[in-house]
C-alpha atoms as a PDB file:
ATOM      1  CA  UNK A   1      -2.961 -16.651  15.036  1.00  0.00           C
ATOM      2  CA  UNK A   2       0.050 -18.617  14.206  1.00  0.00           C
ATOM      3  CA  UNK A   3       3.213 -16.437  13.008  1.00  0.00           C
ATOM      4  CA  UNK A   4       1.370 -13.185  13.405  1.00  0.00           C
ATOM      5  CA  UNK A   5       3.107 -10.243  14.885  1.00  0.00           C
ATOM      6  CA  UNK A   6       2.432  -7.048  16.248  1.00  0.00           C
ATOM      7  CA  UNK A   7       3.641  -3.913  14.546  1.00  0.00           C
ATOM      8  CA  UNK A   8       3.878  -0.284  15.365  1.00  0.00           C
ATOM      9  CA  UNK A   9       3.040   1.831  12.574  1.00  0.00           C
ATOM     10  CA  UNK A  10       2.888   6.151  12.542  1.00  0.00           C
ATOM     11  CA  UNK A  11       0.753   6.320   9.452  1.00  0.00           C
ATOM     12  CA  UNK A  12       0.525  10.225   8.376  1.00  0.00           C
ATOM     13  CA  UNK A  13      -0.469  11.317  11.970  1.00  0.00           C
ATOM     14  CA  UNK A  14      -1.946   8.406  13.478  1.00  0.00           C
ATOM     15  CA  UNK A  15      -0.253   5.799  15.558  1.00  0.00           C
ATOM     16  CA  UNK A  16      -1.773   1.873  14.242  1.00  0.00           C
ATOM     17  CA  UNK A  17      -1.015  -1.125  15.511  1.00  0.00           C
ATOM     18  CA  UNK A  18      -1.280  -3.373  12.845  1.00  0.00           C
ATOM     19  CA  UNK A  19      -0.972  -7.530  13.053  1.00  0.00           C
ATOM     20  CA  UNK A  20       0.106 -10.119  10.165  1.00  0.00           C
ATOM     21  CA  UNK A  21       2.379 -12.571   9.269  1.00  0.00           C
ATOM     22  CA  UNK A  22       5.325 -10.152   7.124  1.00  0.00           C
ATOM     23  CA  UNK A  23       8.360  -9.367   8.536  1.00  0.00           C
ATOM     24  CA  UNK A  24       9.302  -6.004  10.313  1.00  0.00           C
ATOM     25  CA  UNK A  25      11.453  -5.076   7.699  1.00  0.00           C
ATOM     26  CA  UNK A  26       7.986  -5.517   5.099  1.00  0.00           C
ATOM     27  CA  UNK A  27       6.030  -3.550   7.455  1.00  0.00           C
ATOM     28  CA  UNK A  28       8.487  -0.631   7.787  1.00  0.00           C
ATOM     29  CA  UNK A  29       8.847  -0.749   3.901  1.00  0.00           C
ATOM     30  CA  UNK A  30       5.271  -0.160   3.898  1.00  0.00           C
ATOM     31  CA  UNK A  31       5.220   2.281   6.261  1.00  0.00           C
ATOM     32  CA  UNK A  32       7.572   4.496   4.480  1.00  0.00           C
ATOM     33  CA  UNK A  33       5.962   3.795   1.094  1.00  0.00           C
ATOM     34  CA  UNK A  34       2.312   4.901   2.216  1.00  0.00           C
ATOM     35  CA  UNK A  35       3.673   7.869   3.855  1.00  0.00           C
ATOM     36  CA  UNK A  36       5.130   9.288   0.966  1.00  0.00           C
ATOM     37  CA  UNK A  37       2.075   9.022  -1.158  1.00  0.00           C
ATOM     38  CA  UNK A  38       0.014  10.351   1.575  1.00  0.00           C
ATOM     39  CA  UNK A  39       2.076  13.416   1.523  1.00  0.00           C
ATOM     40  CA  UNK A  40       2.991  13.690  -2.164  1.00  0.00           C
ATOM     41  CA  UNK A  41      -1.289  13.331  -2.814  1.00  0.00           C
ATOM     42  CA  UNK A  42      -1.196  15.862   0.168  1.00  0.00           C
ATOM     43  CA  UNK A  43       1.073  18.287  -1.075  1.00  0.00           C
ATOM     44  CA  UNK A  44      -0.773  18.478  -4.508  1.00  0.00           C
ATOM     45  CA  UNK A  45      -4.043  18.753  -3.440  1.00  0.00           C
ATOM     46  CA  UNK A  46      -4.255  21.930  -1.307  1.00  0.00           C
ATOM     47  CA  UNK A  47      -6.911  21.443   1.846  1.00  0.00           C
ATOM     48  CA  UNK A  48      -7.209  17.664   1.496  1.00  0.00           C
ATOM     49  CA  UNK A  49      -8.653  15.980   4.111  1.00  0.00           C
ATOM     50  CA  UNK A  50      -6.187  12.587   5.560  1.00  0.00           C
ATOM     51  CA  UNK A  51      -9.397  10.853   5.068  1.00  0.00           C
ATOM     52  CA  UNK A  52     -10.030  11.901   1.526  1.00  0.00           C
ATOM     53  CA  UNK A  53      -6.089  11.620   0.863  1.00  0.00           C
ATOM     54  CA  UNK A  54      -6.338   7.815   2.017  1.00  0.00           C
ATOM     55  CA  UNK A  55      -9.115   6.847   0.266  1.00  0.00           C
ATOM     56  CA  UNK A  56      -6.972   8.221  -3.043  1.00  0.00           C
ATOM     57  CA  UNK A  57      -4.192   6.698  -1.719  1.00  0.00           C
ATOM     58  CA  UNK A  58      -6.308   3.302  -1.660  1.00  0.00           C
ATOM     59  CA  UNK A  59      -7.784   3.994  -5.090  1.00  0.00           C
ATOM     60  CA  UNK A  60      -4.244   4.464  -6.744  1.00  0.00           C
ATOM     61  CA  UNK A  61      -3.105   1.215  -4.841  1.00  0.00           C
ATOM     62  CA  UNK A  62      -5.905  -1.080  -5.735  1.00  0.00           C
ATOM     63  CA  UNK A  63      -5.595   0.556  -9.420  1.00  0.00           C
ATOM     64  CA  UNK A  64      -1.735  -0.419  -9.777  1.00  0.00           C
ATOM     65  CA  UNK A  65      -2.817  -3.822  -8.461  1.00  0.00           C
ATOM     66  CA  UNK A  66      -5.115  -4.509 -11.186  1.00  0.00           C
ATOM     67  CA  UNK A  67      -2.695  -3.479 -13.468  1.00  0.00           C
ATOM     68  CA  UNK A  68      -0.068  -5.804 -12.249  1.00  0.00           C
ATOM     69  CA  UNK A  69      -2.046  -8.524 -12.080  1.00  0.00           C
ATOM     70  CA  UNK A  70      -3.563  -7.761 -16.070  1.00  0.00           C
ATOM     71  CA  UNK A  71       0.434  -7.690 -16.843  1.00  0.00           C
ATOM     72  CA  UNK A  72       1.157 -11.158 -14.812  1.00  0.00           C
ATOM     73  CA  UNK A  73      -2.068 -12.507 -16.615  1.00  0.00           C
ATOM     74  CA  UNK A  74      -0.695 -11.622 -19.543  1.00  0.00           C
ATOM     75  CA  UNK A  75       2.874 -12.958 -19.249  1.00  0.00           C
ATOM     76  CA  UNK A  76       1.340 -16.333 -18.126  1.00  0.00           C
ATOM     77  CA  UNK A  77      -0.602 -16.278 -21.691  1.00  0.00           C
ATOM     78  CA  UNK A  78       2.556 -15.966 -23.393  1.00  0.00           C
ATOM     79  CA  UNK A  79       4.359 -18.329 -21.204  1.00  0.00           C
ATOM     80  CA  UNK A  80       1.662 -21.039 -21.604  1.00  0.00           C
ATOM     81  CA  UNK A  81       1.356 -20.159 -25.423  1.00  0.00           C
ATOM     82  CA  UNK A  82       5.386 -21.093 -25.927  1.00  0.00           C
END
């Protein structure tokens, strides 16, 4: 466990304690970010569970992922084709 720190999280209305080697600034960054999308999925999908708004949340996060990663694959090519 070398490096890794605690962290204090509120995540929608749950308090987490999360642990990992980013700094706090990262984790509050992250914080803020996920909250947001929890409530903007929240506040357009009336009656929403938080369970069913997280696993959305995951699905749109692991989606963009991909998608960055396809565009980094692709820049690679181009840079590797030059």
């Amino acid at each position: 466990m070398d490096n890794k720190k605690r962290f204090k999280a509120k995540i929608g209305n749950k308090d987490f304690t999360l642990i990992g080697t980013a700094s706090e600034e990262h984790m509050t960054a992250v914080t803020k970010i996920l909250n947001n999308e929890l409530t903007k999925i929240k506040s357009q999908i009336n009656r929403i569970s938080d369970e069913d708004a997280a696993i959305l949340l995951a699905f749109n996060a692991i989606s963009n992922q991909l998608d960055k990663q396809l565009e980094l694959d692709e820049l690679k090519k181009k840079d590797a084709n030059q």
